[in-house]
Protein backbone atom coordinates (compact mmCIF):
# COMPACT_ATOMS: atom_id res chain seq x y z
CA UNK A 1 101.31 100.15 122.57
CA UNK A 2 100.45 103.26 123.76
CA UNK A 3 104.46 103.99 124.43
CA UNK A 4 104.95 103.02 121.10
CA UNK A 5 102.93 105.60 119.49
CA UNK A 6 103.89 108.56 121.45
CA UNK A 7 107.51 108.13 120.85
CA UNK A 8 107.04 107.84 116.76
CA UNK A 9 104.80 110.79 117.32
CA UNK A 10 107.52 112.55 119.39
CA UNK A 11 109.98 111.60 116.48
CA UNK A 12 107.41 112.54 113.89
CA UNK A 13 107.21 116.09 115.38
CA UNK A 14 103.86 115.87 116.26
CA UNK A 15 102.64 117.26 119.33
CA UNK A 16 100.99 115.71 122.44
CA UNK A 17 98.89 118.59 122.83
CA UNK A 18 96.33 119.52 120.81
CA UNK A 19 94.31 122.60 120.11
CA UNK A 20 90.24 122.48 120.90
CA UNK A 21 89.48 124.72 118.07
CA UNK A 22 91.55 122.08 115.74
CA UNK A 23 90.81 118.36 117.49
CA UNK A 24 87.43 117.65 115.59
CA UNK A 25 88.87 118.32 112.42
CA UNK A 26 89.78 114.98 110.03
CA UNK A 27 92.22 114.71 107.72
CA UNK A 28 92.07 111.23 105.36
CA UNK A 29 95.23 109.86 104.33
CA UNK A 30 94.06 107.09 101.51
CA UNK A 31 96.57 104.10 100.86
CA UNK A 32 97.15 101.47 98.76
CA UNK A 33 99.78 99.03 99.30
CA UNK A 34 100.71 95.29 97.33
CA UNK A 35 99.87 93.41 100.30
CA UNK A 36 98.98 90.34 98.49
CA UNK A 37 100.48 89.54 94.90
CA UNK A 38 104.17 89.07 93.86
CA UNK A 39 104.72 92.38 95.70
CA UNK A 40 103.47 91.26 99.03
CA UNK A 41 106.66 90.74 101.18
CA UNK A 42 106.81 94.74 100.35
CA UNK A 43 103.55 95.57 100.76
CA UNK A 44 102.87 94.02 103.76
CA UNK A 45 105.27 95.45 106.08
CA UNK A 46 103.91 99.19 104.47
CA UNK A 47 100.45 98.09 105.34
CA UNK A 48 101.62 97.02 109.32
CA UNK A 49 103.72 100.52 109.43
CA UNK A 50 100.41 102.24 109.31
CA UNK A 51 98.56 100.62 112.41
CA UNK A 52 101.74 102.30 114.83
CA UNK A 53 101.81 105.57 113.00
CA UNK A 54 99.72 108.62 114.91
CA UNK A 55 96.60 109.36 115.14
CA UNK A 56 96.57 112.91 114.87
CA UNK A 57 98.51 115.28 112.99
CA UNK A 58 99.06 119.01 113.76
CA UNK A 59 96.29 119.11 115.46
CA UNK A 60 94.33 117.22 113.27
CA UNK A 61 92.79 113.73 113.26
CA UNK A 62 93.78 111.52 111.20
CA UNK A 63 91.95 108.45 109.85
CA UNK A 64 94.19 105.87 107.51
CA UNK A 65 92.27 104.11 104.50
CA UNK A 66 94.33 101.05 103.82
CA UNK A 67 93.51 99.04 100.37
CA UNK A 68 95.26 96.15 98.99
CA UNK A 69 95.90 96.10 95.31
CA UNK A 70 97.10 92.94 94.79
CA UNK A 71 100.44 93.97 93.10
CA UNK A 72 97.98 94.73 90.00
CA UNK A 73 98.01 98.17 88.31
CA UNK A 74 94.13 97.72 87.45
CA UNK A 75 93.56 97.07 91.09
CA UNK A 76 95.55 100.39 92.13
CA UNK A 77 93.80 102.35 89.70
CA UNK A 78 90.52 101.01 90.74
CA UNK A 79 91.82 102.01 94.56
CA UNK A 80 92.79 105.41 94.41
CA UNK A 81 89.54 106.01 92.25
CA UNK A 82 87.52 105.06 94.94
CA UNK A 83 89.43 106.67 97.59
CA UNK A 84 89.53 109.78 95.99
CA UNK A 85 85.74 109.58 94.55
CA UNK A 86 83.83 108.05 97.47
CA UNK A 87 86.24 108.55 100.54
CA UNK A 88 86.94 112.22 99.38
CA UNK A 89 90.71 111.85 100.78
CA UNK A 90 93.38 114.68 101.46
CA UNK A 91 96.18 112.49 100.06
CA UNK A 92 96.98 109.61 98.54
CA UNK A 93 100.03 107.44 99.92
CA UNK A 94 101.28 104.43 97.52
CA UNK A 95 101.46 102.28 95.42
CA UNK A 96 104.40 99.57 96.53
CA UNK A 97 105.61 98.82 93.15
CA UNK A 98 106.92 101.18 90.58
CA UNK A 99 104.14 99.74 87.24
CA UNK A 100 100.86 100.88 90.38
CA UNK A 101 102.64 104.36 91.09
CA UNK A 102 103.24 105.31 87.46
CA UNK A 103 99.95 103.49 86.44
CA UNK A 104 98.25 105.85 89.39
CA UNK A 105 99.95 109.07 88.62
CA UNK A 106 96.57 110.34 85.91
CA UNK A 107 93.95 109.55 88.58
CA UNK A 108 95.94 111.77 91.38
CA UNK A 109 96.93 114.58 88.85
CA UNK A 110 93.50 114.29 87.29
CA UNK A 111 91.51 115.07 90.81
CA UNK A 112 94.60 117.88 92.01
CA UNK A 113 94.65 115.48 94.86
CA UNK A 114 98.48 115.14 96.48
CA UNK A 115 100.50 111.84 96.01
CA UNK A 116 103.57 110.14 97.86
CA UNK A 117 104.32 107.22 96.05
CA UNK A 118 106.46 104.19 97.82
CA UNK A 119 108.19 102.90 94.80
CA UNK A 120 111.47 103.27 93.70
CA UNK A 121 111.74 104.58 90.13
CA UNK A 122 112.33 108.26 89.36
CA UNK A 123 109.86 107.95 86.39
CA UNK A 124 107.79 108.77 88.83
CA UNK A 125 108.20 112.09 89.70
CA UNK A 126 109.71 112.95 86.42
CA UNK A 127 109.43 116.95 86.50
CA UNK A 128 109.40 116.36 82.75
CA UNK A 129 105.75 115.49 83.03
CA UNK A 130 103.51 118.52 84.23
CA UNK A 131 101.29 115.71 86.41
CA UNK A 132 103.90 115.26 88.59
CA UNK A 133 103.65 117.95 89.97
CA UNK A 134 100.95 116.62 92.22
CA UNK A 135 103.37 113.21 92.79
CA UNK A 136 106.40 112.51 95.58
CA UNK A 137 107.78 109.95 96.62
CA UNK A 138 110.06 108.55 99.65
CA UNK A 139 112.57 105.79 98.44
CA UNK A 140 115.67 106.77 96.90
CA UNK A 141 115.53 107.57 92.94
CA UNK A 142 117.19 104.45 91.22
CA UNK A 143 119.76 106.71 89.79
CA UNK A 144 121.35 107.45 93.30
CA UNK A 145 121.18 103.77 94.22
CA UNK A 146 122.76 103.23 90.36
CA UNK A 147 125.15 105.50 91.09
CA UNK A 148 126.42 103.96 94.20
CA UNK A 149 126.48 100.54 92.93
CA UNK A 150 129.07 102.09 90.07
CA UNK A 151 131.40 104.12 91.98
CA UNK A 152 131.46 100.40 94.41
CA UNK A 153 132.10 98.29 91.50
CA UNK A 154 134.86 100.53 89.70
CA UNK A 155 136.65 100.86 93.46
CA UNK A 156 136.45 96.85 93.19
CA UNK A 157 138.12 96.41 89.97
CA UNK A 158 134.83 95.81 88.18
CA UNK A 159 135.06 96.57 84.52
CA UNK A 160 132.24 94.43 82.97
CA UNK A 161 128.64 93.21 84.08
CA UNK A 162 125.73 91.33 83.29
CA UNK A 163 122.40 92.99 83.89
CA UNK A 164 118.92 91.00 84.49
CA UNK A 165 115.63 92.72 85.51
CA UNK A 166 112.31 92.87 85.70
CA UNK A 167 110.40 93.18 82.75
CA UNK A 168 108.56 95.83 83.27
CA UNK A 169 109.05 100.17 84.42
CA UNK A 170 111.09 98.79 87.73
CA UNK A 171 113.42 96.59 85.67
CA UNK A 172 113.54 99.04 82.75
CA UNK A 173 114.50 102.38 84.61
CA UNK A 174 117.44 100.70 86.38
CA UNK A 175 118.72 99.68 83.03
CA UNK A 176 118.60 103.04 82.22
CA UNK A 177 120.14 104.28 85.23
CA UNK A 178 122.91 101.76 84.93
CA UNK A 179 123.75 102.18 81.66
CA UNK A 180 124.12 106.23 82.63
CA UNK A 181 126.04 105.14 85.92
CA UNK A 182 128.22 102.16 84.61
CA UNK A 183 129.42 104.73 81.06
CA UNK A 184 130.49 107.45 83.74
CA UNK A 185 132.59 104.66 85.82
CA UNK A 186 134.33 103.11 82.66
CA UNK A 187 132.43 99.66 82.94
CA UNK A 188 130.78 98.17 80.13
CA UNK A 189 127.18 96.43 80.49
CA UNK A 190 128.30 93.06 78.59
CA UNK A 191 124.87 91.61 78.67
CA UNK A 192 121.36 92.25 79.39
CA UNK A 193 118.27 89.76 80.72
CA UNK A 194 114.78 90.55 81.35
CA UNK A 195 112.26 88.16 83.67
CA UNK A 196 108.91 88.48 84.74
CA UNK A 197 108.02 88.73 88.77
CA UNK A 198 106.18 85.95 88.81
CA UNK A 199 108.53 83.41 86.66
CA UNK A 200 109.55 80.55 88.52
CA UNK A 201 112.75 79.79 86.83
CA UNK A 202 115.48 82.19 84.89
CA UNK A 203 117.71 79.56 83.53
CA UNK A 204 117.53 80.72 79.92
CA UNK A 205 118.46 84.20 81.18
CA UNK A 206 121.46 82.90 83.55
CA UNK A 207 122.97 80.75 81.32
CA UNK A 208 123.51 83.89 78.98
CA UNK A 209 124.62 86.42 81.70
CA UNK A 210 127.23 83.61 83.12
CA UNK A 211 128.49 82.62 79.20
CA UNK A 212 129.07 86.51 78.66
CA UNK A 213 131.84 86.23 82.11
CA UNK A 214 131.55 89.83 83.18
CA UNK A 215 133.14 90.99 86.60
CA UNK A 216 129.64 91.47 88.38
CA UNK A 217 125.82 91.06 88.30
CA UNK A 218 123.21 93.20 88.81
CA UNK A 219 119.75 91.88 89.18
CA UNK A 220 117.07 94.44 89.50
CA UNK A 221 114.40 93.31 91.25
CA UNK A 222 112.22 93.43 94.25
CA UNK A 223 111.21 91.71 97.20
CA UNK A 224 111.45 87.40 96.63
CA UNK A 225 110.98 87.33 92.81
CA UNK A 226 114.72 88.89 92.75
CA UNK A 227 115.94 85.84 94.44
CA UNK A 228 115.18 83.57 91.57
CA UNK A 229 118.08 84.60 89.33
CA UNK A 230 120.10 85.09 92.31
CA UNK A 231 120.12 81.78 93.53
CA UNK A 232 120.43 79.90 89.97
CA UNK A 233 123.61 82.50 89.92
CA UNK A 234 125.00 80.37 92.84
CA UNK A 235 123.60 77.26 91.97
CA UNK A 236 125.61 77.87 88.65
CA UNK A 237 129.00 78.41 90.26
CA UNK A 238 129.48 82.42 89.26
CA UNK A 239 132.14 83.48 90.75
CA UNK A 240 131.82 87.70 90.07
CA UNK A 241 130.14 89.64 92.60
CA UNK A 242 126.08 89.98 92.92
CA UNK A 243 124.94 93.00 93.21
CA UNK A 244 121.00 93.42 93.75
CA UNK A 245 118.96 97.02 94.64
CA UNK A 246 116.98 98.24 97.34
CA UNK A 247 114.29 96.60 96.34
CA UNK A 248 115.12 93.62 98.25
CA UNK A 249 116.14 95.00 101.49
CA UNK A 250 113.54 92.74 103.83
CA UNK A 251 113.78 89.41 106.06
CA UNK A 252 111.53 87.46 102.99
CA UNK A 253 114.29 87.83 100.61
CA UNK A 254 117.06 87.15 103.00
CA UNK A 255 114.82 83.58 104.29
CA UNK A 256 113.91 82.75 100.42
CA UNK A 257 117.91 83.30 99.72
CA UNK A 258 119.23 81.20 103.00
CA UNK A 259 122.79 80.69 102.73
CA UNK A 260 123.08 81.99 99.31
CA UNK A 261 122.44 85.78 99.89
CA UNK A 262 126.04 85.67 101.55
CA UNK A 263 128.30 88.21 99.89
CA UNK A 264 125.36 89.97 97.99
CA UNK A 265 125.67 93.72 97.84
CA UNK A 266 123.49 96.65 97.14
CA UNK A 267 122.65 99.86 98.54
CA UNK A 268 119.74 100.74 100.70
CA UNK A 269 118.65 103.31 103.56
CA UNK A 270 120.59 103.81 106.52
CA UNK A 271 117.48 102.57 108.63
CA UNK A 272 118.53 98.87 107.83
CA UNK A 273 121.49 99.35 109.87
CA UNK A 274 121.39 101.80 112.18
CA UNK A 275 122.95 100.45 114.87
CA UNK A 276 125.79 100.13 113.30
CA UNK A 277 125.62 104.39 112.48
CA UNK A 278 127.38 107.04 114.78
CA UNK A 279 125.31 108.13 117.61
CA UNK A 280 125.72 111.87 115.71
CA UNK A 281 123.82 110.35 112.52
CA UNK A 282 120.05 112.19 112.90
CA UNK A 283 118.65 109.19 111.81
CA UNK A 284 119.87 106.88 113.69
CA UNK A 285 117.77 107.96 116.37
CA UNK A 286 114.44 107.99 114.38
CA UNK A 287 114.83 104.52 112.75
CA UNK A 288 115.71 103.14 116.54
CA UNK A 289 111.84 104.51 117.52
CA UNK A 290 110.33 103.05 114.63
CA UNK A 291 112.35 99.83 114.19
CA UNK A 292 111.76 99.12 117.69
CA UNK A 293 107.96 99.86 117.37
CA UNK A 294 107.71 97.60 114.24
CA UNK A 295 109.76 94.87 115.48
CA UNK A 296 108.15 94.78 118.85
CA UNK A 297 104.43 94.24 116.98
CA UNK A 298 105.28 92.68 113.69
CA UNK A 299 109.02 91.09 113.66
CA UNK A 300 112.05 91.67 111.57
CA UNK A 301 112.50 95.13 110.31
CA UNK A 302 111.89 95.54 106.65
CA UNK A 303 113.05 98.60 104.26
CA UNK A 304 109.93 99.13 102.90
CA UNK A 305 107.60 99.74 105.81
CA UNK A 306 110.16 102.66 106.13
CA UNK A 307 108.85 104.26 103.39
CA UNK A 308 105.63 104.47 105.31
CA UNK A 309 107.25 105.91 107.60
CA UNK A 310 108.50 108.43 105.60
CA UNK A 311 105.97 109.68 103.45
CA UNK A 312 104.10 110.57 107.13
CA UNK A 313 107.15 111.68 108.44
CA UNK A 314 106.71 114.60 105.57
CA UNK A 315 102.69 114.96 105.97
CA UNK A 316 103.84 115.54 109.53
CA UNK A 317 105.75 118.91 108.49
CA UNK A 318 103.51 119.81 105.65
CA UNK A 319 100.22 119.36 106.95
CA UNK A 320 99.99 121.98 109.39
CA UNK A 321 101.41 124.66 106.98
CA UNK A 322 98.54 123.82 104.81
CA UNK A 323 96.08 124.01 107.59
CA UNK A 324 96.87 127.78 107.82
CA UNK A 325 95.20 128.09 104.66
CA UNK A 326 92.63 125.53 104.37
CA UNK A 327 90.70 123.34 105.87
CA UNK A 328 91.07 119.30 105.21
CA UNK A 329 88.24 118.14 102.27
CA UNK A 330 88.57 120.86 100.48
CA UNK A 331 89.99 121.38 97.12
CA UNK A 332 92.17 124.08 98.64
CA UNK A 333 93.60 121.89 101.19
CA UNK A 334 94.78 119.67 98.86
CA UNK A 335 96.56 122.85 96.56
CA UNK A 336 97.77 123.70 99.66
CA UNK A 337 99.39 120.67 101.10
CA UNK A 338 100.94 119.71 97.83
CA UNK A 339 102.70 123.66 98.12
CA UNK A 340 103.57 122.39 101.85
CA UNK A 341 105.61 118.86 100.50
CA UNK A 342 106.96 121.02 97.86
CA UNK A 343 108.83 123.27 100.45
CA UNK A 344 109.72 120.90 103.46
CA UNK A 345 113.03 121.12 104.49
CA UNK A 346 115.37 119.04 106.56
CA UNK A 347 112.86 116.13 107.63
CA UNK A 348 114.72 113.96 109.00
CA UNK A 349 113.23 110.22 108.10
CA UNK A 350 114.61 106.32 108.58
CA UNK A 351 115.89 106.39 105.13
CA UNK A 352 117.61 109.88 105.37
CA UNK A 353 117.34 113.88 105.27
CA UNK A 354 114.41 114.88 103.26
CA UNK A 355 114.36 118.63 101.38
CA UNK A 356 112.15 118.70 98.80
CA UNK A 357 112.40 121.27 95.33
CA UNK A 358 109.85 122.18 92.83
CA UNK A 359 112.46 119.80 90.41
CA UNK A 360 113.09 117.33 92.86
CA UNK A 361 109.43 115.70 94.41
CA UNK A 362 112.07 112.92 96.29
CA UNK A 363 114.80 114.93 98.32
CA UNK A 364 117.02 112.97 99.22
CA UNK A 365 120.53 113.09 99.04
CA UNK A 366 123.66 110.79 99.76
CA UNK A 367 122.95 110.56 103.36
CA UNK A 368 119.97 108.45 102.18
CA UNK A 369 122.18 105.39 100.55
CA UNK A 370 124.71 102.86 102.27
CA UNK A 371 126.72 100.01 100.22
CA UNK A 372 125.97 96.97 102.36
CA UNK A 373 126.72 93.19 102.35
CA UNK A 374 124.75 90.17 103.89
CA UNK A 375 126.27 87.98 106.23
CA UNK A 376 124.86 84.81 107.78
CA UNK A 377 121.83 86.31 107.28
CA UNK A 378 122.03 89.79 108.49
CA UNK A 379 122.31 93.36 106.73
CA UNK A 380 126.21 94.93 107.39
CA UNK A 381 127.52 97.81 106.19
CA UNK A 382 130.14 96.90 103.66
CA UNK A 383 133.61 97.57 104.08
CA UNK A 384 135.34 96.76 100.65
């Protein structure tokens, strides 16, 4: 275990020796992840991510306050209250699910008190809302997943498809996003569903997406719950393609789906596959330390816990900038290290090449997307 740590600290870029003057200092990293709750199969692997990440940071300790919220925005509110209030944190990392981060965004804002969200929707770090200033995130906005699935489908001959989400801000932004992505490819959204994370059954909405015959499907969902309208799409005899997001990239939805996630497609950090990337791919030497880590401790490798990874992976460069002028549990630590993650530059994470902007609180580009496929139960890159 010991191994383990010091080579995600060595690929975190945080180094084995430490200053005297610096070692007693703390810094308090407050989280709040959906480890129970129709969000836990992403939650959970974000909550295991933290136990192998370091212990110290730029000289720094670093103590990790993990709460569950349930995959309830009352809960996550309630959480970063209390971590912010009566832990007195540096930073707040979370919430798993788009509807926690957005619901979340006030309290951080509020108390000038850095944020790195782990949810997917670029709602929430709108620069069209002055709060956000104060908010990043590390998964890929849902308009350059969108925009991958499009320029996919049109190379496919896809001209039509049939859209079912969540109905909620995770559901409703990709709609968004698709309709932006799909009008700039030339295909035409035929039909649109909505179902609820926890519904058992989407029969209603199925039966309208398959009577509408588009090319393709795109459910937008996350973790399990997205498998529900995915496998009644089977069980139905669709024929199109089934496209799904990144929000499903974990071993729960591909055991939930069995046989039936064969031929699904969707896009999703390199980090899922990077042993199938060049050896001159910078990150496929970085997701090889963690994934090997995780999988050693926990099991099958899972998307999300990358984001974990991540949004450390950044605190790793930014922190010690804002140690220079400020000391952690201060109000002008936290100014400071929310200047530091707005000018990091070329962190290299498992999901791709961070380089963050004053208009951009995500910063990733197109390394940070691949088109992939399941077969027999694994991720692969997809070829066609």
């Amino acid at each position: 275990m010991f191994r383990k740590v010091s080579a995600l600290s060595v690929a975190l870029g945080v180094g084995a020796l430490l200053l005297t003057a610096t070692a007693s200092a703390q810094l308090k990293v407050g989280v709040t992840v959906s480890a129970t709750g129709p969000a836990a199969s992403l939650g959970i692997p974000e909550k295991n991510t933290f136990d192998l990440l370091p212990k110290t940071i730029g000289g720094l300790s670093v103590t990790y306050i993990v709460l569950d919220d349930a995959s309830d925005t009352t809960r996550a509110v309630t959480n970063a209250k209390k971590l912010i209030s009566e832990d007195q944190v540096d930073v707040i990392i979370g919430s798993t699910t788009t509807p926690n981060s957005l619901a979340m965004i006030d309290v951080a804002a509020d108390a000038e008190t850095p944020m790195i969200s782990m949810a997917a929707s670029a709602r929430i770090i709108a620069p069209t809302n002055p709060k956000t200033r104060w908010i990043f995130k590390t998964p890929q906005n849902d308009s350059l997943m969108a925009d991958a699935i499009a320029v996919h489908m049109k190379a496919n001959g896809v001209s039509s498809i049939g859209f079912i989400g969540f109905n909620d801000a995770y559901g409703e932004g990709w709609l968004q996003e698709m309709r932006t992505s799909a009008k700039t490819a030339g295909i035409t959204i035929v039909a649109d569903e909505k179902f609820n994370r926890t519904d058992a059954s989407t029969t209603g909405q199925v039966l309208k997406l398959v009577a509408a015959n588009p090319h393709a499907i795109l459910i937008a969902g996350s973790g399990t719950p997205a498998a529900t309208p995915h496998k009644e799409l089977v069980a139905r005899g669709y024929k199109g393609k089934i496209y799904q997001t990144h929000g499903v990239a974990n071993s729960d939805f591909l055991r939930v789906m069995g046989k039936d996630a064969n031929g699904a497609l969707l896009p999703a950090g390199p980090m899922l596959v990077y042993e199938q990337l060049p050896d001159s791919n910078p990150i496929k030497k970085v997701a090889k330390e963690y994934i090997t880590a995780y999988e050693a401790k926990f099991g099958p490798r899972s998307t999300f816990g990358g984001h974990a990874y991540d949004a450390v992976a950044l605190l790793s460069r930014a922190v010690p900038e804002a140690a220079k002028s400020a000391k952690p549990g201060s109000k002008e630590f936290r100014a400071a290290l929310r200047t530091a993650l707005e000018g990091v530059k070329d962190v290299v994470g498992v999901h791709g090449v961070f380089t963050m902007l004053p208009g951009d609180h995500n910063g990733l580009d197109n390394r940070g997307r691949m088109m992939m496929t399941v077969k027999d139960g694994k991720w692969m890159i997809a070829t066609k």
